[in-house]
PDB file of N, CA and C in Angstrom:
ATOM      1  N   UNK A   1     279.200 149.090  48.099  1.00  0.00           N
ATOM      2  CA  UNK A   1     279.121 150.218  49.004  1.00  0.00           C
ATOM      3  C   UNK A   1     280.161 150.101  50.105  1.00  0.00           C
ATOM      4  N   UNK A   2     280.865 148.949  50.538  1.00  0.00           N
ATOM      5  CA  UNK A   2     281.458 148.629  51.752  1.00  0.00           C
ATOM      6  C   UNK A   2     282.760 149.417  51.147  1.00  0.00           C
ATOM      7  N   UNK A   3     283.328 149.350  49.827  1.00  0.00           N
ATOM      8  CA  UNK A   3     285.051 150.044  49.712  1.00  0.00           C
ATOM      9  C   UNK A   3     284.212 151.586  49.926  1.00  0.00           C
ATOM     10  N   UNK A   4     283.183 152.495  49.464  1.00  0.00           N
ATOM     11  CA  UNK A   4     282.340 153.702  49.410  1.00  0.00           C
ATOM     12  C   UNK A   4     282.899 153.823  50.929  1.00  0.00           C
ATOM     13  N   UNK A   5     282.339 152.953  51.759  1.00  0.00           N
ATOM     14  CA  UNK A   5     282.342 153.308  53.196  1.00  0.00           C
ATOM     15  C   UNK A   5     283.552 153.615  54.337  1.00  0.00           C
ATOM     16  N   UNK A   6     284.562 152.266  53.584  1.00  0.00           N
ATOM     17  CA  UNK A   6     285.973 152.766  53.852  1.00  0.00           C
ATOM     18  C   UNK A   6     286.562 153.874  53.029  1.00  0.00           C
ATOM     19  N   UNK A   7     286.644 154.129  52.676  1.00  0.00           N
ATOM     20  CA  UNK A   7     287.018 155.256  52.105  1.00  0.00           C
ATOM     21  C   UNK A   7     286.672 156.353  52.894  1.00  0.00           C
ATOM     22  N   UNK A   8     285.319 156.566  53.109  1.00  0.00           N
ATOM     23  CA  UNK A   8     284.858 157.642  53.904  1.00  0.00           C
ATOM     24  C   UNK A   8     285.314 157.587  55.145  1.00  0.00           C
ATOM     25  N   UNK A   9     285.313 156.289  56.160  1.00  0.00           N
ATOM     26  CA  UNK A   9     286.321 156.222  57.215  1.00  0.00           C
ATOM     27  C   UNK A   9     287.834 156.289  57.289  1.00  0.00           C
ATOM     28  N   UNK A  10     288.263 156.118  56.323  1.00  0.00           N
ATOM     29  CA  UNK A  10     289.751 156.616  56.528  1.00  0.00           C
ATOM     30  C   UNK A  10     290.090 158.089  56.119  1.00  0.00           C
ATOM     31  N   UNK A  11     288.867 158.653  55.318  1.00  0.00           N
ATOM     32  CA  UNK A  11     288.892 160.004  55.220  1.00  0.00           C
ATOM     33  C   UNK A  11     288.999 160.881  56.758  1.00  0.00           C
ATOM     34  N   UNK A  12     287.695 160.468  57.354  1.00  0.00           N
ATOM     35  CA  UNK A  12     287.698 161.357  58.650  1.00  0.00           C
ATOM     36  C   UNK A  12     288.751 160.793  59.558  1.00  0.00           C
ATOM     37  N   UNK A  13     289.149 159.579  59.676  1.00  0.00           N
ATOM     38  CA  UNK A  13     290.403 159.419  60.575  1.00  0.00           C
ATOM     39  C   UNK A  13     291.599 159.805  59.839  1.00  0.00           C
ATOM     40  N   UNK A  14     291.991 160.415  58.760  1.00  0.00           N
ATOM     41  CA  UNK A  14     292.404 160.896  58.446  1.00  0.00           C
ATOM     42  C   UNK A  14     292.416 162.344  59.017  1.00  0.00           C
ATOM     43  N   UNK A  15     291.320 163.264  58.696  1.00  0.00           N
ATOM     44  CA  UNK A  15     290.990 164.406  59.480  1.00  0.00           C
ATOM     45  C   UNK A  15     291.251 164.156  60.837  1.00  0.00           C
ATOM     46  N   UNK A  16     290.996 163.610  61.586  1.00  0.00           N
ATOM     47  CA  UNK A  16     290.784 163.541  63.190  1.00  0.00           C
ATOM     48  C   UNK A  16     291.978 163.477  63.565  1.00  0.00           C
ATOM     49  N   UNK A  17     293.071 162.736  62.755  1.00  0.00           N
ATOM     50  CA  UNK A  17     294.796 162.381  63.261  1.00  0.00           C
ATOM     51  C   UNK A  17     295.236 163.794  62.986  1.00  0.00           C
ATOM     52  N   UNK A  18     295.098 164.692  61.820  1.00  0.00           N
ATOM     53  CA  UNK A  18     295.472 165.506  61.510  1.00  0.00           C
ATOM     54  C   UNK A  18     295.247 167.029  62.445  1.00  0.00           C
ATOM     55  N   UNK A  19     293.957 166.710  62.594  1.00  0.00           N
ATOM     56  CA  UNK A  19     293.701 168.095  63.935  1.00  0.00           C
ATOM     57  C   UNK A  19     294.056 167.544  65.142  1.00  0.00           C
ATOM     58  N   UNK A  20     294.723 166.736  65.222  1.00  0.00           N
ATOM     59  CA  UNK A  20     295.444 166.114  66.734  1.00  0.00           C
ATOM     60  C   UNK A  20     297.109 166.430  66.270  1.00  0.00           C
ATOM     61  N   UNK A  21     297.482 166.881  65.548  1.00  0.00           N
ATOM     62  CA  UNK A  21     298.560 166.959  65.116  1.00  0.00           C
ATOM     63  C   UNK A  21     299.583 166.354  64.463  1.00  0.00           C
ATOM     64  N   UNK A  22     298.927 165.232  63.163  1.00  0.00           N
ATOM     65  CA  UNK A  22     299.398 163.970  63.343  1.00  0.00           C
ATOM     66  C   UNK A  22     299.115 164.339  61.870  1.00  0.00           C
ATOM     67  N   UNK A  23     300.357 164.349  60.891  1.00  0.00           N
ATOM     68  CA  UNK A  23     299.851 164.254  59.394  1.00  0.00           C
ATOM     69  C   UNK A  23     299.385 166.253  59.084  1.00  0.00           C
ATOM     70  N   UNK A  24     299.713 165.814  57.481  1.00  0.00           N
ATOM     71  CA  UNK A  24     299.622 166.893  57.132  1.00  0.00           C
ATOM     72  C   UNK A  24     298.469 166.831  55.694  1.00  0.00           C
ATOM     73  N   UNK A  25     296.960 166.735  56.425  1.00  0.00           N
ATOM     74  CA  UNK A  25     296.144 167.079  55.554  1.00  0.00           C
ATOM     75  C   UNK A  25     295.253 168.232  55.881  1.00  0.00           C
ATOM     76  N   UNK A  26     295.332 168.700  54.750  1.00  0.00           N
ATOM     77  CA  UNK A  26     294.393 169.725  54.215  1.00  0.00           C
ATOM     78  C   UNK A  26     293.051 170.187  54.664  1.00  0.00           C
ATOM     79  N   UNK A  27     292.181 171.237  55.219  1.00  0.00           N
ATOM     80  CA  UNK A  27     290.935 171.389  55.231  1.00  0.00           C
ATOM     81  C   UNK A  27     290.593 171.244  53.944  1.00  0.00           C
ATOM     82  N   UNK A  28     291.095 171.885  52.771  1.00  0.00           N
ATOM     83  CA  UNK A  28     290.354 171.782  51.481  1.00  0.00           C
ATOM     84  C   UNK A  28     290.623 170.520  50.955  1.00  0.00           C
ATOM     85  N   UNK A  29     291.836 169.666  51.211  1.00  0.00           N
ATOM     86  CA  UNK A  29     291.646 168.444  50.450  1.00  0.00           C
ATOM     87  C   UNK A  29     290.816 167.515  51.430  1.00  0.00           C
ATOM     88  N   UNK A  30     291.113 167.739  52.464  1.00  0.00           N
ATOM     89  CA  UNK A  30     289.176 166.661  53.281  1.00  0.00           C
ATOM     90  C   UNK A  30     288.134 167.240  52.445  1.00  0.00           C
ATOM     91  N   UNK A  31     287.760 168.229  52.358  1.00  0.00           N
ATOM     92  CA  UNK A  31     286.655 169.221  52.199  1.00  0.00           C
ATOM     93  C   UNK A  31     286.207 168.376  50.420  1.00  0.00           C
ATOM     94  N   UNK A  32     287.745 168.404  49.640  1.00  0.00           N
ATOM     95  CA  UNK A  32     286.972 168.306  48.365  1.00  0.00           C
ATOM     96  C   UNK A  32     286.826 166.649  48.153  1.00  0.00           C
ATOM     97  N   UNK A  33     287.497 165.628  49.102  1.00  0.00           N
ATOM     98  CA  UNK A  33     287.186 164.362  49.324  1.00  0.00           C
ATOM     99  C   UNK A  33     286.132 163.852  49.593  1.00  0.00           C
ATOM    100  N   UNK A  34     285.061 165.090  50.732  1.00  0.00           N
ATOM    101  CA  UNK A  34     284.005 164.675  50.936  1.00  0.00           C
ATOM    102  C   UNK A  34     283.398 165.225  49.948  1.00  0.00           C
ATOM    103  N   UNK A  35     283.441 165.914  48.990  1.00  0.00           N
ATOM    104  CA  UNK A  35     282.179 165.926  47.824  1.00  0.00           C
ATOM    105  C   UNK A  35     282.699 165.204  46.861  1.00  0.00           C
ATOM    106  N   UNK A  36     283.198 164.396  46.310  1.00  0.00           N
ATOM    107  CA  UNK A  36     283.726 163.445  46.211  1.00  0.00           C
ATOM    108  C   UNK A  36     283.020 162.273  46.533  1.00  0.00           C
ATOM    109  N   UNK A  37     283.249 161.763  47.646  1.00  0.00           N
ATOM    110  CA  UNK A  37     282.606 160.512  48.429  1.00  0.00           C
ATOM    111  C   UNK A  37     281.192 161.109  48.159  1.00  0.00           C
ATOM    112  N   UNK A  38     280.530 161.727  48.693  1.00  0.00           N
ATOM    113  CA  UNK A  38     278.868 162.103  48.509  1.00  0.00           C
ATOM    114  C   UNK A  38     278.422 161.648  47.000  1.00  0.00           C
ATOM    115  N   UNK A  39     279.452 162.785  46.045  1.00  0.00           N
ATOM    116  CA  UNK A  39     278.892 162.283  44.856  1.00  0.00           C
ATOM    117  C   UNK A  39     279.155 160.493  44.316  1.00  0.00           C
ATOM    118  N   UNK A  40     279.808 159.638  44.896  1.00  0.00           N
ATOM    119  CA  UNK A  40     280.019 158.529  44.748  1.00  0.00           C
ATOM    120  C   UNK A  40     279.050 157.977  45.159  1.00  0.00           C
ATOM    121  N   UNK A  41     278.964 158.230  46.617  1.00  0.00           N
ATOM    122  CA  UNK A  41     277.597 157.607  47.048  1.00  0.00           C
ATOM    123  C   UNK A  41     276.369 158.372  46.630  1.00  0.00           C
ATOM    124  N   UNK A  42     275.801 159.174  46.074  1.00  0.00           N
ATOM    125  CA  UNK A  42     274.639 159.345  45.487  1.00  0.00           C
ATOM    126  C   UNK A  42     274.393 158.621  43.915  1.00  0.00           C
ATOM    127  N   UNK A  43     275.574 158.608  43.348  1.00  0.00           N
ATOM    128  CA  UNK A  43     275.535 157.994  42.074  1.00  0.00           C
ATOM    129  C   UNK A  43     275.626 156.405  42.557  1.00  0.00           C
ATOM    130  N   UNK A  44     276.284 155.965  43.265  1.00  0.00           N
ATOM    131  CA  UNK A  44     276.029 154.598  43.465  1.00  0.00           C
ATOM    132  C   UNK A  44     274.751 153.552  44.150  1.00  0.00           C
ATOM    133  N   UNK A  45     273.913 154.760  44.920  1.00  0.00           N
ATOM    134  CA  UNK A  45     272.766 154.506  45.012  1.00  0.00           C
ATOM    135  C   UNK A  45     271.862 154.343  44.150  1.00  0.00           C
ATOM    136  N   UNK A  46     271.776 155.023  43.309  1.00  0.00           N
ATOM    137  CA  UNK A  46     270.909 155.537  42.174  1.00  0.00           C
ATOM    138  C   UNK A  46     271.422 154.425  40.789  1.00  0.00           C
ATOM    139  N   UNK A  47     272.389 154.138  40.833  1.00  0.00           N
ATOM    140  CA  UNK A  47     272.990 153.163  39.594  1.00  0.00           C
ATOM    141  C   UNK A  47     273.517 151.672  40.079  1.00  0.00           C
ATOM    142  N   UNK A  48     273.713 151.528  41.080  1.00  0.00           N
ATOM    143  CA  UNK A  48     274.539 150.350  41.588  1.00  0.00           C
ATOM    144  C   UNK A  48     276.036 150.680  41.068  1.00  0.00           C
ATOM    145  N   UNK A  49     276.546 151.320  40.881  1.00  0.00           N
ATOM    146  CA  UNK A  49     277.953 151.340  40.087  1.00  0.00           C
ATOM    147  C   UNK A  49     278.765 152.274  41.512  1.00  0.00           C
ATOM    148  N   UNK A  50     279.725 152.015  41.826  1.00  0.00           N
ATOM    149  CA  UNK A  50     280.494 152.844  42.572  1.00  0.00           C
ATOM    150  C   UNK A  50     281.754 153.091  42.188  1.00  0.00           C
ATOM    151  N   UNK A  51     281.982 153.957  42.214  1.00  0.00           N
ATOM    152  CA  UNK A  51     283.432 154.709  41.122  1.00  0.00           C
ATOM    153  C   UNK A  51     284.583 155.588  41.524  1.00  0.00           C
ATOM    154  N   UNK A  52     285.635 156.251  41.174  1.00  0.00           N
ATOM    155  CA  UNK A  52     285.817 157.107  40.868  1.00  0.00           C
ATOM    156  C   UNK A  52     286.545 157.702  39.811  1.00  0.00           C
ATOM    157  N   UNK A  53     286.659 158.771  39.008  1.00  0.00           N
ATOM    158  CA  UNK A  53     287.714 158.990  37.817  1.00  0.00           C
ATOM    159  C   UNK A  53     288.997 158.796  38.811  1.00  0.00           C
ATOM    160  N   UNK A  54     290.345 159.270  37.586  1.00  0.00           N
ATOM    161  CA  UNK A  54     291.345 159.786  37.844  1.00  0.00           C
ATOM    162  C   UNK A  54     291.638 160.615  38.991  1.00  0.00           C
ATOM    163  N   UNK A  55     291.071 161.570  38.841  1.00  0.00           N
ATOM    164  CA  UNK A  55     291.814 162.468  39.553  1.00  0.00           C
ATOM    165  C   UNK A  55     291.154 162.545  41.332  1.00  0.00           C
ATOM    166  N   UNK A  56     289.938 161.682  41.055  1.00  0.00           N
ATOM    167  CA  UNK A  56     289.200 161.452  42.513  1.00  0.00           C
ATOM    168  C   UNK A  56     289.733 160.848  43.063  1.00  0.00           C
ATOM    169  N   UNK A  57     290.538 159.504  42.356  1.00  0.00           N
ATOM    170  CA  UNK A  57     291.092 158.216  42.745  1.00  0.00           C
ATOM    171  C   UNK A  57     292.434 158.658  43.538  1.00  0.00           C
ATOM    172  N   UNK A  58     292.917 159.570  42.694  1.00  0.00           N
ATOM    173  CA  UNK A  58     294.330 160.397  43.375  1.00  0.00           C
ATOM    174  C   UNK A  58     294.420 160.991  44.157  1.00  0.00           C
ATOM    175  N   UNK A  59     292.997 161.444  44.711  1.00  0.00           N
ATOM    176  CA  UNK A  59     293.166 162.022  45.722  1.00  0.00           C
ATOM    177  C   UNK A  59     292.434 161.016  47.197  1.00  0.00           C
ATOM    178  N   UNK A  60     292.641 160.576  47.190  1.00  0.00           N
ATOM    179  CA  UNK A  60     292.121 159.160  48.081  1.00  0.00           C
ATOM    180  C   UNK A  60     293.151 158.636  47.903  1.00  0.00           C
ATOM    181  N   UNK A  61     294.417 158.419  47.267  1.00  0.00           N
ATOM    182  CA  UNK A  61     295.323 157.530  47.039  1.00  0.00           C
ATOM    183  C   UNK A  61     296.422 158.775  48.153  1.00  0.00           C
ATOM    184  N   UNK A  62     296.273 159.710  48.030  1.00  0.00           N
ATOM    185  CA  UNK A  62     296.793 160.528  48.715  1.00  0.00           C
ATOM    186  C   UNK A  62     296.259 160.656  50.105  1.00  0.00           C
ATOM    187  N   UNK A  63     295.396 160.661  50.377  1.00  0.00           N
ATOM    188  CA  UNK A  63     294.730 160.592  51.794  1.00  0.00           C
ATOM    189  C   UNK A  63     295.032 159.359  52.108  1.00  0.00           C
ATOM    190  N   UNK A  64     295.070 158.211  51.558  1.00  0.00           N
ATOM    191  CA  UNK A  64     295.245 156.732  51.843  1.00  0.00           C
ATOM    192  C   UNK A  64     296.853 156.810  52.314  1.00  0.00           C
ATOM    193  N   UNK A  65     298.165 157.379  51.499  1.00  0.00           N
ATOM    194  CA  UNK A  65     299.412 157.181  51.907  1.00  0.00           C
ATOM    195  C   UNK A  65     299.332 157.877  53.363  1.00  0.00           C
ATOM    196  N   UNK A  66     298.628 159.647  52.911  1.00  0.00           N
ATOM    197  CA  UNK A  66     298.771 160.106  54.542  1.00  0.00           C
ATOM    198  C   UNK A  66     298.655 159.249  55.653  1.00  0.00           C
ATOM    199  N   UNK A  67     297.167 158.580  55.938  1.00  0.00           N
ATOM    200  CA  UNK A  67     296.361 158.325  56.936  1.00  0.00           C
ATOM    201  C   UNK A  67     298.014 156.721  57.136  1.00  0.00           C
ATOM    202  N   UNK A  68     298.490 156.430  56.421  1.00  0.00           N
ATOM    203  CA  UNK A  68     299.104 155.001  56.507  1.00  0.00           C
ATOM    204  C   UNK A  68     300.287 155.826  57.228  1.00  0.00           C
ATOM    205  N   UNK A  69     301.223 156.953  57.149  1.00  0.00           N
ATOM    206  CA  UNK A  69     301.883 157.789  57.299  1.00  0.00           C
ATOM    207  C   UNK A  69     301.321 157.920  59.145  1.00  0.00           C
ATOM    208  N   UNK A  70     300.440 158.007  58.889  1.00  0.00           N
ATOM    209  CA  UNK A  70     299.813 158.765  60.601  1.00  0.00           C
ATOM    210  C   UNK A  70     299.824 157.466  61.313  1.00  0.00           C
ATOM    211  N   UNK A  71     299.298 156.382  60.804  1.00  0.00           N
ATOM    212  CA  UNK A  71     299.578 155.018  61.633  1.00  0.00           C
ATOM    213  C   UNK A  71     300.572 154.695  62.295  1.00  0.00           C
ATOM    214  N   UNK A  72     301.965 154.885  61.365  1.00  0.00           N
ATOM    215  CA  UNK A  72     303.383 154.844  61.630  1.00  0.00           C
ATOM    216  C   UNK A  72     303.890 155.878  62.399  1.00  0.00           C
ATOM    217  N   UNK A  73     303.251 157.244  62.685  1.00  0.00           N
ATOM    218  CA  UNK A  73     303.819 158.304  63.506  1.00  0.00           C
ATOM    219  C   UNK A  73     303.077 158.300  64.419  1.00  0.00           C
ATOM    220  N   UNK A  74     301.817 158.736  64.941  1.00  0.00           N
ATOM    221  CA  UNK A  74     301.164 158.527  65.712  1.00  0.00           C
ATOM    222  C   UNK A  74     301.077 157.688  66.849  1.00  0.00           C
ATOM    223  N   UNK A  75     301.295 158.554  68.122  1.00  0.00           N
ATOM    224  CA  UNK A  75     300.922 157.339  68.933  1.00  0.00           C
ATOM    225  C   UNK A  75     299.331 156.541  69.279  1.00  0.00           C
ATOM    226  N   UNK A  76     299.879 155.432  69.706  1.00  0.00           N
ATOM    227  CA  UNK A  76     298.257 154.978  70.410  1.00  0.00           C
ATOM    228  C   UNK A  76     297.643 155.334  70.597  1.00  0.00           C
ATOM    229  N   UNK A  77     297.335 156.690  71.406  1.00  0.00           N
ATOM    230  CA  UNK A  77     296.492 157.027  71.884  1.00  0.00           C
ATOM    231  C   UNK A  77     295.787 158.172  70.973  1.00  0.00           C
ATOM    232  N   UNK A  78     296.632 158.996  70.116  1.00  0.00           N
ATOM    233  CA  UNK A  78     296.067 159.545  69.439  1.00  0.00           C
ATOM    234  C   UNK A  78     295.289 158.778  67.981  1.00  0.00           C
ATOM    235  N   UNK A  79     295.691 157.931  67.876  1.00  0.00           N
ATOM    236  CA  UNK A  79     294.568 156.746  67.181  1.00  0.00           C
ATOM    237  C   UNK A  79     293.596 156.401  67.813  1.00  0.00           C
ATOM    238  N   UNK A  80     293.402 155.764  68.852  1.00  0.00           N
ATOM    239  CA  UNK A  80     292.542 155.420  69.610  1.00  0.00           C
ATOM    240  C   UNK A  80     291.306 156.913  69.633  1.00  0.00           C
ATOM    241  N   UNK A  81     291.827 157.964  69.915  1.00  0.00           N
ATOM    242  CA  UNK A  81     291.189 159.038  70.469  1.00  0.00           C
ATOM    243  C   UNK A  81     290.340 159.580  68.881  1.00  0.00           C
ATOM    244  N   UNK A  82     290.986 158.929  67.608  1.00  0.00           N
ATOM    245  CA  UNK A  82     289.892 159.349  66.351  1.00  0.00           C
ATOM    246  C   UNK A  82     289.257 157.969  66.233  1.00  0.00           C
ATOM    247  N   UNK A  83     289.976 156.948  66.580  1.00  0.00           N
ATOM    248  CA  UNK A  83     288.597 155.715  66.365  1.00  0.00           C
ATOM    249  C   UNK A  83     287.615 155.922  66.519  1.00  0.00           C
ATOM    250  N   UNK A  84     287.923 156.633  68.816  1.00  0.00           N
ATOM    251  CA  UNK A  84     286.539 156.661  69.125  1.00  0.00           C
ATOM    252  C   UNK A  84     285.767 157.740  68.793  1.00  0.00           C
ATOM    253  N   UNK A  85     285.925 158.668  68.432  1.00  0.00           N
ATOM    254  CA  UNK A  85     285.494 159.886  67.523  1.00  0.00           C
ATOM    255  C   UNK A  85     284.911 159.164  65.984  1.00  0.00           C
ATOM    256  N   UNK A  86     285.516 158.403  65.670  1.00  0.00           N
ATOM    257  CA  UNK A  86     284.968 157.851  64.025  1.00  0.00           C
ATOM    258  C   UNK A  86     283.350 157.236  64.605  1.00  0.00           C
ATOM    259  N   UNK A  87     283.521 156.244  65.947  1.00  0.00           N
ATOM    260  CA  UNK A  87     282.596 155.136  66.451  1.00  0.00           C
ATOM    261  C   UNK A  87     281.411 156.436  66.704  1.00  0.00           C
ATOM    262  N   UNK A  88     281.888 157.756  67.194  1.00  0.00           N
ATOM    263  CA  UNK A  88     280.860 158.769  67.836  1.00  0.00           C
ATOM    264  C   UNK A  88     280.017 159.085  66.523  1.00  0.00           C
ATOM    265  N   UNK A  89     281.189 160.032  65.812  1.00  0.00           N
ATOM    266  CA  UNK A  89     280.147 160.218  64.209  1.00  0.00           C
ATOM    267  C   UNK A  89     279.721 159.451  63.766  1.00  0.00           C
ATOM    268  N   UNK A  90     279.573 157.970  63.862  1.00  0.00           N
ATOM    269  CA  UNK A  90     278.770 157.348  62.894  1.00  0.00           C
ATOM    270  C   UNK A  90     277.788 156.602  63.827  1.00  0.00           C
ATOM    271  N   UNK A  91     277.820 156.991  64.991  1.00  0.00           N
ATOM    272  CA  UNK A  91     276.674 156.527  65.981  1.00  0.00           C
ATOM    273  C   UNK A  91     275.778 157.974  65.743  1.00  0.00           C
ATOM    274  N   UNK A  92     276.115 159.059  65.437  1.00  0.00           N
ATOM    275  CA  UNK A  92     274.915 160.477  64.845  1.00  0.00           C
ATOM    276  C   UNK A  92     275.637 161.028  66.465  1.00  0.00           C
ATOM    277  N   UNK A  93     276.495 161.114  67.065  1.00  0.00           N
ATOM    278  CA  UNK A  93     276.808 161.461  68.430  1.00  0.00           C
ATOM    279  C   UNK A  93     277.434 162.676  68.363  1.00  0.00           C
ATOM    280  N   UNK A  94     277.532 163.575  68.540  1.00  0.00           N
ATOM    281  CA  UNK A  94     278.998 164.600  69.169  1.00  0.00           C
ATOM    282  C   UNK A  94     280.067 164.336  68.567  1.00  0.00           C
ATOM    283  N   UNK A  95     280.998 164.164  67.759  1.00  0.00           N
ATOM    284  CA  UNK A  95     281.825 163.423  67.786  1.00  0.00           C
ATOM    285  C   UNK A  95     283.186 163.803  68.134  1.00  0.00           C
ATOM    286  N   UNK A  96     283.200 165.230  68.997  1.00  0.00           N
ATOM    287  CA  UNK A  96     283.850 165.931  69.500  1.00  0.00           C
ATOM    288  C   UNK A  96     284.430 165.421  70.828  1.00  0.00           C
ATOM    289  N   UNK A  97     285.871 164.999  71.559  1.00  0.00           N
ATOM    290  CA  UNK A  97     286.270 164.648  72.383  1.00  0.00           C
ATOM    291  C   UNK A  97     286.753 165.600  73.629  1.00  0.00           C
ATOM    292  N   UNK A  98     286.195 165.354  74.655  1.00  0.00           N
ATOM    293  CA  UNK A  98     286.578 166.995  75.257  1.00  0.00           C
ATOM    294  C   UNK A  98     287.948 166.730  75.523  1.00  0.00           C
ATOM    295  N   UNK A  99     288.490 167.561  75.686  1.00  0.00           N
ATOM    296  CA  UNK A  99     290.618 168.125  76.242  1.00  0.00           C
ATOM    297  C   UNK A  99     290.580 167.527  77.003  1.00  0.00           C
ATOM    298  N   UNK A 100     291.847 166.120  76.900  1.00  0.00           N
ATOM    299  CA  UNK A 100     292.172 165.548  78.019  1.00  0.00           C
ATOM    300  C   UNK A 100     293.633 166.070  78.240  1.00  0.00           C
ATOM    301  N   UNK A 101     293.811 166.294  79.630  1.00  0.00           N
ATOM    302  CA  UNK A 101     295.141 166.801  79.941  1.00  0.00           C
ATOM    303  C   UNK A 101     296.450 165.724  79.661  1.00  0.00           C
ATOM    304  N   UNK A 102     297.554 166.407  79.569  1.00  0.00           N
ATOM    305  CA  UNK A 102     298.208 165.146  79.143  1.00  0.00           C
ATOM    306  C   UNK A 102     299.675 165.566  79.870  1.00  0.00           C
ATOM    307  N   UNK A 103     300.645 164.457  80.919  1.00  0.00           N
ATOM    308  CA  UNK A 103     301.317 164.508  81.320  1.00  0.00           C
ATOM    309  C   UNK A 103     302.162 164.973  80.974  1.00  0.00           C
TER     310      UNK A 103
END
């Protein structure tokens, strides 16, 4: 379950760099990643087996180059600012950061 879980975290920091302006992913390719991940993790609950075909794998292999892409462009702070957004959603929090002004 622990690769299940990364996966799902580099998904949404993936998303989070991207609506900060950072990277060029998709609403629909997050969108079809997370049913994706769900169905991984429901089948891997239920079987112990955690998976994905081809073409699931490719697309996580693609979110994986992005999000590595956003590491290298991105500054600090806009990393920092989806960490703590990743730490919010998976505490069940808001995970919405309010507008910080920026010099």
């Amino acid at each position: 379950m622990g690769d299940a879980q990364t996966l799902t975290q580099v998904m949404l920091l993936t998303g989070f760099l991207a609506e900060a302006g950072f990277g060029s992913a998709t609403s629909e390719q997050l969108g079809a990643a997370e049913r994706v991940i769900a169905k991984a993790f429901d089948i891997g609950r239920d079987s112990g087996r955690w998976s994905l075909d081809e073409d699931e794998f490719a697309l996580f292999a693609q979110i994986a180059t992005n999000y590595d892409q956003q590491l290298h462009r991105a500054p600090l702070w806009a990393i920092t600012e989806a960490s703590e957004r990743l730490d919010r959603f998976t505490a069940g929090l808001p995970h919405q950061l309010p507008a910080r002004k920026r010099a």
